[in-house]
N, C-alpha and C. Protein backbone atom coordinates (compact mmCIF):
# COMPACT_ATOMS: atom_id res chain seq x y z
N UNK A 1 107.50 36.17 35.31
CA UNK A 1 108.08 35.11 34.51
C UNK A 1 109.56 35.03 34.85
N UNK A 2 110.34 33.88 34.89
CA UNK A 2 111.79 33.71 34.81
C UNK A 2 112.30 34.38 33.92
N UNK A 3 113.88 35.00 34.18
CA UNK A 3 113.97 35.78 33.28
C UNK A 3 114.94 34.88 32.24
N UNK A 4 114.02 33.52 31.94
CA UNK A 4 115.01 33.02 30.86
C UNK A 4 114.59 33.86 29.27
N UNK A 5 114.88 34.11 28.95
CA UNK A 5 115.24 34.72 27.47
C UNK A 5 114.29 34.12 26.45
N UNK A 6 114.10 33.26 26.29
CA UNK A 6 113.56 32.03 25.94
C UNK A 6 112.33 31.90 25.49
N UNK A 7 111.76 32.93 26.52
CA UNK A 7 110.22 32.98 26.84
C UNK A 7 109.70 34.87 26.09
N UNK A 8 109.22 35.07 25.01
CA UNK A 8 109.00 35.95 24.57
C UNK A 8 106.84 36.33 24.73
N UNK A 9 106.58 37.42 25.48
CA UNK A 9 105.10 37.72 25.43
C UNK A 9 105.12 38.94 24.19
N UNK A 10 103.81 38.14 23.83
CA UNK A 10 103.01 39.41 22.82
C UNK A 10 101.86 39.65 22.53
N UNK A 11 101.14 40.69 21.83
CA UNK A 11 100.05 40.54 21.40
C UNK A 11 99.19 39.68 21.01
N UNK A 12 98.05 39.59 21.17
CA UNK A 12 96.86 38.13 20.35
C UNK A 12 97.03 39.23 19.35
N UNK A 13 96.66 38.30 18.60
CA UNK A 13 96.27 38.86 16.76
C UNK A 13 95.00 37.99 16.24
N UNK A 14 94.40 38.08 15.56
CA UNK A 14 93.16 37.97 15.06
C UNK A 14 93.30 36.18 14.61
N UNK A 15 94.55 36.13 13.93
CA UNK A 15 94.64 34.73 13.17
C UNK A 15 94.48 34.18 14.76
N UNK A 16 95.08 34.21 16.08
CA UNK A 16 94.93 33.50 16.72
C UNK A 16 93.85 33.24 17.38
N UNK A 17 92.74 33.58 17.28
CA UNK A 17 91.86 32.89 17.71
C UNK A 17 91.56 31.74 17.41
N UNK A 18 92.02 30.98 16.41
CA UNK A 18 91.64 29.37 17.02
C UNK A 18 92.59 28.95 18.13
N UNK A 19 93.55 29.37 18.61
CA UNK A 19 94.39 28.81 19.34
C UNK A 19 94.20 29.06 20.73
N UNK A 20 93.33 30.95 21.00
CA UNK A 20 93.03 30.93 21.73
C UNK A 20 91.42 30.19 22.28
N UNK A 21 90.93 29.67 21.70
CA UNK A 21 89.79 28.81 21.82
C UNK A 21 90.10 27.56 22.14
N UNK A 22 91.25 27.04 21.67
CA UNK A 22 91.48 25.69 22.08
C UNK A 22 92.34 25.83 23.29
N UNK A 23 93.08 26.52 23.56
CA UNK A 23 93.36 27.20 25.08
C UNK A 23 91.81 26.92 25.84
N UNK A 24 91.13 27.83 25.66
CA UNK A 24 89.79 27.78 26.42
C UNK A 24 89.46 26.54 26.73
N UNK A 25 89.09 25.55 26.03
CA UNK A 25 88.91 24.21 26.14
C UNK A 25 89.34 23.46 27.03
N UNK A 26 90.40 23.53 26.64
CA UNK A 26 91.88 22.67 27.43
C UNK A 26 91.67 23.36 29.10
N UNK A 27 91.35 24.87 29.08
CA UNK A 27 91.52 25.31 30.42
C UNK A 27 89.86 24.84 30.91
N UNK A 28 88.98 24.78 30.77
CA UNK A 28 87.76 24.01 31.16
C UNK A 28 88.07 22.48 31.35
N UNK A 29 88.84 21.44 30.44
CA UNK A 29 88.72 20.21 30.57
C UNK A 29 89.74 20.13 31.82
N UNK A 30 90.86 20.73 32.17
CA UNK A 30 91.87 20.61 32.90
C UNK A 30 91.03 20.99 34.57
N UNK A 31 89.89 21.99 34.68
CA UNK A 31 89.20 22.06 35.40
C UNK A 31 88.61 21.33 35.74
N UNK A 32 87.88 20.13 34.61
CA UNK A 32 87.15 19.04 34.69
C UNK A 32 85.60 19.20 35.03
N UNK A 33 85.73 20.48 34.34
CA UNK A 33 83.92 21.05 34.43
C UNK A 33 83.56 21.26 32.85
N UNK A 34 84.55 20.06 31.74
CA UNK A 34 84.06 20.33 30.48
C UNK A 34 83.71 18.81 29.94
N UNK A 35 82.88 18.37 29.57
CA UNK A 35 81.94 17.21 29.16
C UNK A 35 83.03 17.02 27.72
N UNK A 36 83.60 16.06 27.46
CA UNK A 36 84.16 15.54 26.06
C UNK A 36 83.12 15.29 24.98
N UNK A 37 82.07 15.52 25.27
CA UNK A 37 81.44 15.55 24.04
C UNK A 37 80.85 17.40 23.97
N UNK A 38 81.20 17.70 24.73
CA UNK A 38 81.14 19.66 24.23
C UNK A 38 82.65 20.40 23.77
N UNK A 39 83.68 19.57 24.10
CA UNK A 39 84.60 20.33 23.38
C UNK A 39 84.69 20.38 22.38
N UNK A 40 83.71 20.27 21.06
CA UNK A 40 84.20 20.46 19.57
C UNK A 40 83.33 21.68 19.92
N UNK A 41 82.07 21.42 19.72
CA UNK A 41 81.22 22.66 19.87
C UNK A 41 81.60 23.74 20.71
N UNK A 42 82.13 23.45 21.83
CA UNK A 42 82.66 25.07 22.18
C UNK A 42 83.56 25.86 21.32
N UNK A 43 85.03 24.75 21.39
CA UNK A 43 86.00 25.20 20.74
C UNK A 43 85.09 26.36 19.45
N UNK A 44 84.41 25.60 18.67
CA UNK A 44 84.01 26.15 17.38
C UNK A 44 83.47 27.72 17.55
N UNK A 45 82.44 27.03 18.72
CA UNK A 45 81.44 28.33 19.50
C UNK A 45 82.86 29.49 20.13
N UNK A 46 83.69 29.49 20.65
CA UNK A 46 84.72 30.16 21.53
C UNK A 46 85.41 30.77 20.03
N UNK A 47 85.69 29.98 18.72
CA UNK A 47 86.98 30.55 18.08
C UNK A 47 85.65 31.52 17.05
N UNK A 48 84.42 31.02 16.83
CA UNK A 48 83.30 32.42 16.08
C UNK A 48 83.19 33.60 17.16
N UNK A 49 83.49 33.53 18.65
CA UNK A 49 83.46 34.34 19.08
C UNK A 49 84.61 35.72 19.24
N UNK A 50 85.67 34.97 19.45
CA UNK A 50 87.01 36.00 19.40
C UNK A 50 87.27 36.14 18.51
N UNK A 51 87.38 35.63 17.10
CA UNK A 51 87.63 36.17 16.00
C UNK A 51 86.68 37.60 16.07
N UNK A 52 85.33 37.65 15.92
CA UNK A 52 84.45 39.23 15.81
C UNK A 52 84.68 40.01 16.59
N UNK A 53 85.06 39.22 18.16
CA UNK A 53 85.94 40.34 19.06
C UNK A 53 86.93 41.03 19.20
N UNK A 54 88.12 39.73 18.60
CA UNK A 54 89.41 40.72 18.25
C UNK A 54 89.22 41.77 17.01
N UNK A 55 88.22 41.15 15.98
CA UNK A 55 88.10 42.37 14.86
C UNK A 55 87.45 43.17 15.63
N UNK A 56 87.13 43.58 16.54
CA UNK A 56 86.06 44.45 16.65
C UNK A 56 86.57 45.22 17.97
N UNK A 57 88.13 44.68 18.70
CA UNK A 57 88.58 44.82 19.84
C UNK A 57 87.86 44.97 21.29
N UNK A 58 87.35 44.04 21.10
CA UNK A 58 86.42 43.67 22.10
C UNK A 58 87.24 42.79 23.30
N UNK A 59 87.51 42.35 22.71
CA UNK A 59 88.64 41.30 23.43
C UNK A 59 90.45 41.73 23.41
N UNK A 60 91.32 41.75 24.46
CA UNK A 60 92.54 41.61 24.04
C UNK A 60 93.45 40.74 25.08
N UNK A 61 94.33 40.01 24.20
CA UNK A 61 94.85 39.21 25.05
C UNK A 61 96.55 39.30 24.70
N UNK A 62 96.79 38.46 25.39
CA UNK A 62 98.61 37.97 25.25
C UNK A 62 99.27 36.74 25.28
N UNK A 63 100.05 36.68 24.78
CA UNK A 63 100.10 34.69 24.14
C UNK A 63 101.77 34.69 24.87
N UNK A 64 102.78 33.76 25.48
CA UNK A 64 104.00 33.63 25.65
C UNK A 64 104.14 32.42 25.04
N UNK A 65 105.16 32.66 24.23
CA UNK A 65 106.17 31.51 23.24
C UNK A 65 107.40 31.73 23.96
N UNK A 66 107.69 30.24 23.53
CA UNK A 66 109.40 29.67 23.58
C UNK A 66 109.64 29.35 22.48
N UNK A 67 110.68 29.05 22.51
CA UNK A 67 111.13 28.50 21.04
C UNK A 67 109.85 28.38 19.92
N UNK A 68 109.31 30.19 19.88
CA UNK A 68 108.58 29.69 18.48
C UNK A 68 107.09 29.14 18.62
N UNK A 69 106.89 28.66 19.87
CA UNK A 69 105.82 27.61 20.07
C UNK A 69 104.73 28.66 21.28
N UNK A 70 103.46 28.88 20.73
CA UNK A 70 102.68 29.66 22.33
C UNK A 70 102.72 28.46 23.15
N UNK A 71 102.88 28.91 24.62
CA UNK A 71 102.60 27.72 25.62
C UNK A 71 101.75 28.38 26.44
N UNK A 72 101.27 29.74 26.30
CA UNK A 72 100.53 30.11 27.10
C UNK A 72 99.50 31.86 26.61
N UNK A 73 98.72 31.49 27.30
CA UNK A 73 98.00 33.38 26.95
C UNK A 73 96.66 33.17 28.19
N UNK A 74 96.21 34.38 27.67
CA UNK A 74 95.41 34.72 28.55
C UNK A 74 94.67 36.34 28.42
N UNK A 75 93.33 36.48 28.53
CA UNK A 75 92.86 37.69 27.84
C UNK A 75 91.65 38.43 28.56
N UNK A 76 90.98 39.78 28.07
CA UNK A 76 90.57 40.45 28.91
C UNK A 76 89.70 41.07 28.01
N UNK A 77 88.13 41.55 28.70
CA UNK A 77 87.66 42.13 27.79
C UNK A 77 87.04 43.28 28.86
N UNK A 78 86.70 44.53 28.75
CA UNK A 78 86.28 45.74 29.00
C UNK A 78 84.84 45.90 29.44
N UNK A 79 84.37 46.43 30.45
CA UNK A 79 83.05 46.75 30.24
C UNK A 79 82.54 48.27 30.94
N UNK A 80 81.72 48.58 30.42
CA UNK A 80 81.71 50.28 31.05
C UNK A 80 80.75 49.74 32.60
N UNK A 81 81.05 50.54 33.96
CA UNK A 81 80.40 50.34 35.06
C UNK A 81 79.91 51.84 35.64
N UNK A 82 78.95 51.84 35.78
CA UNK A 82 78.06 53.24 36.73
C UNK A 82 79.16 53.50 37.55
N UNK A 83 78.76 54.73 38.31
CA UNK A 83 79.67 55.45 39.44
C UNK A 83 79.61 53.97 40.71
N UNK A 84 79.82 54.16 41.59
CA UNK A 84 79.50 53.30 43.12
C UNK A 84 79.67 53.82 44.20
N UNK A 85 79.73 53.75 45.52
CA UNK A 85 80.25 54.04 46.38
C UNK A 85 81.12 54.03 46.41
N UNK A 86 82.09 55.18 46.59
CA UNK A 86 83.80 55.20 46.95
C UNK A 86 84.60 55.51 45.27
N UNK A 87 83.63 55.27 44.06
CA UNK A 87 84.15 55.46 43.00
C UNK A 87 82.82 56.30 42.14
N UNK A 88 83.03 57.75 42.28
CA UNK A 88 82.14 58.78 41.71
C UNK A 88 82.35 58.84 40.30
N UNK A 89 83.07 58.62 39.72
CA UNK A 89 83.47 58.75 38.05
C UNK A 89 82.90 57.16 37.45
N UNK A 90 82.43 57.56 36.18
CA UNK A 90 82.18 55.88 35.92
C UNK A 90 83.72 55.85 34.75
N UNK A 91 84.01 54.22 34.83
CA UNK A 91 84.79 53.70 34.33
C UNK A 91 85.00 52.21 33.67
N UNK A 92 85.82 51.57 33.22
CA UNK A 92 85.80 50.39 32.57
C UNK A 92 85.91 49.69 33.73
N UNK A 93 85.88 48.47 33.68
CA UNK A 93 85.92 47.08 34.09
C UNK A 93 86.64 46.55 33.53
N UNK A 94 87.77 45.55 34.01
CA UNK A 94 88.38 44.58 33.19
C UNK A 94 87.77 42.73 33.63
N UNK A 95 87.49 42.03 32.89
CA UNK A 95 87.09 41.15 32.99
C UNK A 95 88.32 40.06 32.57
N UNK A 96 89.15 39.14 33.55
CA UNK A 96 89.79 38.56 33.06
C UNK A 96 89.42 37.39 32.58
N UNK A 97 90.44 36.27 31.47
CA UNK A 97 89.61 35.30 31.26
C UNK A 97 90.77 34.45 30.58
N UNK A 98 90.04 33.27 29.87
CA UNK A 98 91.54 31.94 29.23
C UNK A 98 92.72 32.35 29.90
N UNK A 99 93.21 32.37 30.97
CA UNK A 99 94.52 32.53 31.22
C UNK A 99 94.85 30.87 31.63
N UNK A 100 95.50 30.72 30.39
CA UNK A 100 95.93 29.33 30.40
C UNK A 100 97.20 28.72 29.59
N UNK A 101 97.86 27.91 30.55
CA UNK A 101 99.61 27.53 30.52
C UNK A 101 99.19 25.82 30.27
N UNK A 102 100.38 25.80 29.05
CA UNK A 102 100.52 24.27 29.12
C UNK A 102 101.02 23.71 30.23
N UNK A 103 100.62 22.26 30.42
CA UNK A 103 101.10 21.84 31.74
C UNK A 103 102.28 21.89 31.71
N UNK A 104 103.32 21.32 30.64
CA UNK A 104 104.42 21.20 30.42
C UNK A 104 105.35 22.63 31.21
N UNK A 105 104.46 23.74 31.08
CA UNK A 105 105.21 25.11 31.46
C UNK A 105 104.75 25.56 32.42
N UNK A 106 103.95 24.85 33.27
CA UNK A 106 103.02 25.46 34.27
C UNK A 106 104.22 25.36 35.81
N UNK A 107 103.92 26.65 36.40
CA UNK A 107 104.81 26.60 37.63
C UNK A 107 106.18 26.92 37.35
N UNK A 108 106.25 28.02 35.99
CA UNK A 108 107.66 28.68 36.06
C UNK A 108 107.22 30.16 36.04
N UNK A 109 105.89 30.85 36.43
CA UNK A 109 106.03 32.11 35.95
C UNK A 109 105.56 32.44 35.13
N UNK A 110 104.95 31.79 33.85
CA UNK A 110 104.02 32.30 32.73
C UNK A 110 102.95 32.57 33.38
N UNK A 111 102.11 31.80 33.95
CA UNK A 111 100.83 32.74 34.55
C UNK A 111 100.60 34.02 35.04
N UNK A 112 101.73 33.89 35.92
CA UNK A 112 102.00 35.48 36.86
C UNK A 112 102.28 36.64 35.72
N UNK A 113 103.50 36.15 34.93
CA UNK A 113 103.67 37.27 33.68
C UNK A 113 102.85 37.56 32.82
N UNK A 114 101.59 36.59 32.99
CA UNK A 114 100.57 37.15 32.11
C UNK A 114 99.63 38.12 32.84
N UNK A 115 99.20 37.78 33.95
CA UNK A 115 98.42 38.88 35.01
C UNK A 115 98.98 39.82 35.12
N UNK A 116 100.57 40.06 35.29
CA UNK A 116 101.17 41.29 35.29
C UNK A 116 101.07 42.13 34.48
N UNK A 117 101.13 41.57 33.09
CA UNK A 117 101.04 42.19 31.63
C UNK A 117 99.63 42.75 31.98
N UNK A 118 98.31 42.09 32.15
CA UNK A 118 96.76 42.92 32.11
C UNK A 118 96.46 43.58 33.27
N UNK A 119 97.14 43.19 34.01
CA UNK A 119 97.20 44.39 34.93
C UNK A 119 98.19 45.68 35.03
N UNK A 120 99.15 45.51 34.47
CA UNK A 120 99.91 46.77 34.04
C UNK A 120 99.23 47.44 32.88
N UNK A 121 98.71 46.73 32.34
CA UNK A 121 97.91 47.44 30.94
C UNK A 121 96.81 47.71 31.23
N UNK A 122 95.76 47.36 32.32
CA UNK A 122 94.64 48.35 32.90
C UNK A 122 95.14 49.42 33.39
N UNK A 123 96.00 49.61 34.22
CA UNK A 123 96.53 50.50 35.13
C UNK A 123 97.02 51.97 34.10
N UNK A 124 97.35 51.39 32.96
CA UNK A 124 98.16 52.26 32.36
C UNK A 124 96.91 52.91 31.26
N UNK A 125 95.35 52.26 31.05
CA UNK A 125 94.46 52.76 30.96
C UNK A 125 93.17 53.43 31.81
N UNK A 126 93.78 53.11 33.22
CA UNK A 126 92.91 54.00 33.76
C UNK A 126 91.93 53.45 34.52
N UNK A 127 91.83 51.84 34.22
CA UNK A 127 91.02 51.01 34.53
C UNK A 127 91.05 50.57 36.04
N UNK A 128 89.43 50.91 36.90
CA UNK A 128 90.00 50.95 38.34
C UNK A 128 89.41 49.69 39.30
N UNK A 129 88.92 48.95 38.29
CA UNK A 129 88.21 47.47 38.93
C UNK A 129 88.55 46.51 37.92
N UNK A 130 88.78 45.42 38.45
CA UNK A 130 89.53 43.67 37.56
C UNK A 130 89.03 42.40 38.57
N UNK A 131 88.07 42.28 37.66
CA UNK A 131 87.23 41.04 38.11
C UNK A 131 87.49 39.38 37.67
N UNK A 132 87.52 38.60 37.75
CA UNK A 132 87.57 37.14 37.65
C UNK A 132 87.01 36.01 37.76
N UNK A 133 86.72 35.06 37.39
CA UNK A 133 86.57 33.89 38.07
C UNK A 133 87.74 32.76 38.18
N UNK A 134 88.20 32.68 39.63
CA UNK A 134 89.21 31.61 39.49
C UNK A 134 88.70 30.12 39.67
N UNK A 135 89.71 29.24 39.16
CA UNK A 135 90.07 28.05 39.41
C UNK A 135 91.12 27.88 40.77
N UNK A 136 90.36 26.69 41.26
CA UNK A 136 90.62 26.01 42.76
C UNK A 136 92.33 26.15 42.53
N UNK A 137 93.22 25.55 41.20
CA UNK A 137 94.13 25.92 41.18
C UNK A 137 95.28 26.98 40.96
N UNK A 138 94.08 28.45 40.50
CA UNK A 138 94.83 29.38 39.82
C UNK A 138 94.24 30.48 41.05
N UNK A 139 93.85 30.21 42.01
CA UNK A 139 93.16 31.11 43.26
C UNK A 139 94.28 31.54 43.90
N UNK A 140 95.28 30.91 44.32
CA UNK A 140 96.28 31.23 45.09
C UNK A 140 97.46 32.29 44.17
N UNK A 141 96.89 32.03 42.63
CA UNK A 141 98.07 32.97 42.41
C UNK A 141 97.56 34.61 42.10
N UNK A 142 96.09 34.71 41.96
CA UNK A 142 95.06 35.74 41.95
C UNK A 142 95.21 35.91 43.25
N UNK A 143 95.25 35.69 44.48
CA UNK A 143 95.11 36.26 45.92
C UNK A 143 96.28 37.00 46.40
N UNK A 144 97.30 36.39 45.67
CA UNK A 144 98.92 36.65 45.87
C UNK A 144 98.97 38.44 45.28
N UNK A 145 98.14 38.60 43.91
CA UNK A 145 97.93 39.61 43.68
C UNK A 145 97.03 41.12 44.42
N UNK A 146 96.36 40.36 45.24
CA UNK A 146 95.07 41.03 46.20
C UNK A 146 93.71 40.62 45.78
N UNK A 147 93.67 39.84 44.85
CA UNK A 147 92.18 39.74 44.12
C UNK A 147 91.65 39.26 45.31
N UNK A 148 90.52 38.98 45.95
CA UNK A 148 89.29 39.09 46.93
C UNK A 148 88.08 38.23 46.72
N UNK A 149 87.87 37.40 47.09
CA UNK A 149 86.34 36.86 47.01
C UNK A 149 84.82 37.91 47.52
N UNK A 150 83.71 38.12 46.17
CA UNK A 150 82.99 39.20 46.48
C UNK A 150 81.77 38.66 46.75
N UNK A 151 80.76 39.58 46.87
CA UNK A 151 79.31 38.95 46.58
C UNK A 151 78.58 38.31 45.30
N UNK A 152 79.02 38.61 44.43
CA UNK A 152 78.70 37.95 43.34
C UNK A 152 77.46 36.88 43.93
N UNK A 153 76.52 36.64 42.81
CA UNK A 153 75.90 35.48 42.63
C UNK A 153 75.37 35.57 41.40
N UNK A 154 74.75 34.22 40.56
CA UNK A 154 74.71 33.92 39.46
C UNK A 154 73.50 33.47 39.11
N UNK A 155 72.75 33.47 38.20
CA UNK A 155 71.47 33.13 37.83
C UNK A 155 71.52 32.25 35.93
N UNK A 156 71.68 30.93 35.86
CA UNK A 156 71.94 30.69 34.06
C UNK A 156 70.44 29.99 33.96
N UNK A 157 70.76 30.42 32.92
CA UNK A 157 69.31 29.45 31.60
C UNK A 157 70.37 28.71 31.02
N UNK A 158 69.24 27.47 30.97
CA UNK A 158 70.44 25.75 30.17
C UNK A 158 70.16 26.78 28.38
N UNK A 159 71.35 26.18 27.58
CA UNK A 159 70.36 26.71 26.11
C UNK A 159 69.74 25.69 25.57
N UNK A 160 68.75 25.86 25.00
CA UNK A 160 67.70 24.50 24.39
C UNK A 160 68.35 23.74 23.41
């Protein structure tokens, strides 16, 4: 992040989960892989979800304000992984996720200072894999970091 002053990061807290849900939204419609008639229902579906997660710390994230106002966050949730090749100990997973900047603030550094923040804060738990899915526009700043395109593939059921 710039080091204007200006710009303060902190903890998610529980009240914010509606805000981080409508983040979510906004970062799907801005993708343009979100249908305007599913953003109420997600939003709703996204803010019943992190609320039980942050109570339950399932989820943790980080929000940056300016003057007072979030313009940005972005969050991470844990998962335990078997040993693998090359990694004999089993350990967490970090799963990143909503990392999303108003446009208004986009392209000064809030993004990056938010990856830095969950990645300094895996590191400092021990955590030895950080997985993703990027956006066509947020790829270049995940690669800048080392993140990697893997094998992954995906299998969904529509829900009825």
């Amino acid at each position: 992040m710039t080091p204007d002053l200006s710009y303060r990061m902190r903890a998610a807290r529980l009240d914010d989960a509606p805000l981080i849900a409508h983040h979510r939204v906004a970062m799907f419609r801005d993708m343009r892989i979100l249908d305007a008639r599913e953003a109420g229902p997600l939003e709703s579906a996204s803010c019943e979800y992190l609320t039980a997660a942050l109570s339950r710390g399932d989820y943790f994230g980080w929000l940056v304000e300016r003057a007072g106002r979030v313009v940005g966050g972005a969050g991470l949730s844990l998962r335990p992984v078997l040993p693998r090749p090359g990694v004999l100990r089993s350990s967490d997973e970090a799963y990143l996720m909503n990392v999303y900047v108003d446009p208004a603030y986009r392209r000064r550094g809030v993004a990056r200072a938010l990856v830095v923040a969950m990645l300094d804060w895996c590191r400092d738990r021990g955590v030895t894999r950080v997985t993703l899915h990027a956006s066509d526009e947020g790829r270049p700043l995940y690669e800048a970091f080392g993140f990697a395109s893997t094998n992954e593939m995906r299998l969904e059921w529509v829900d009825p």
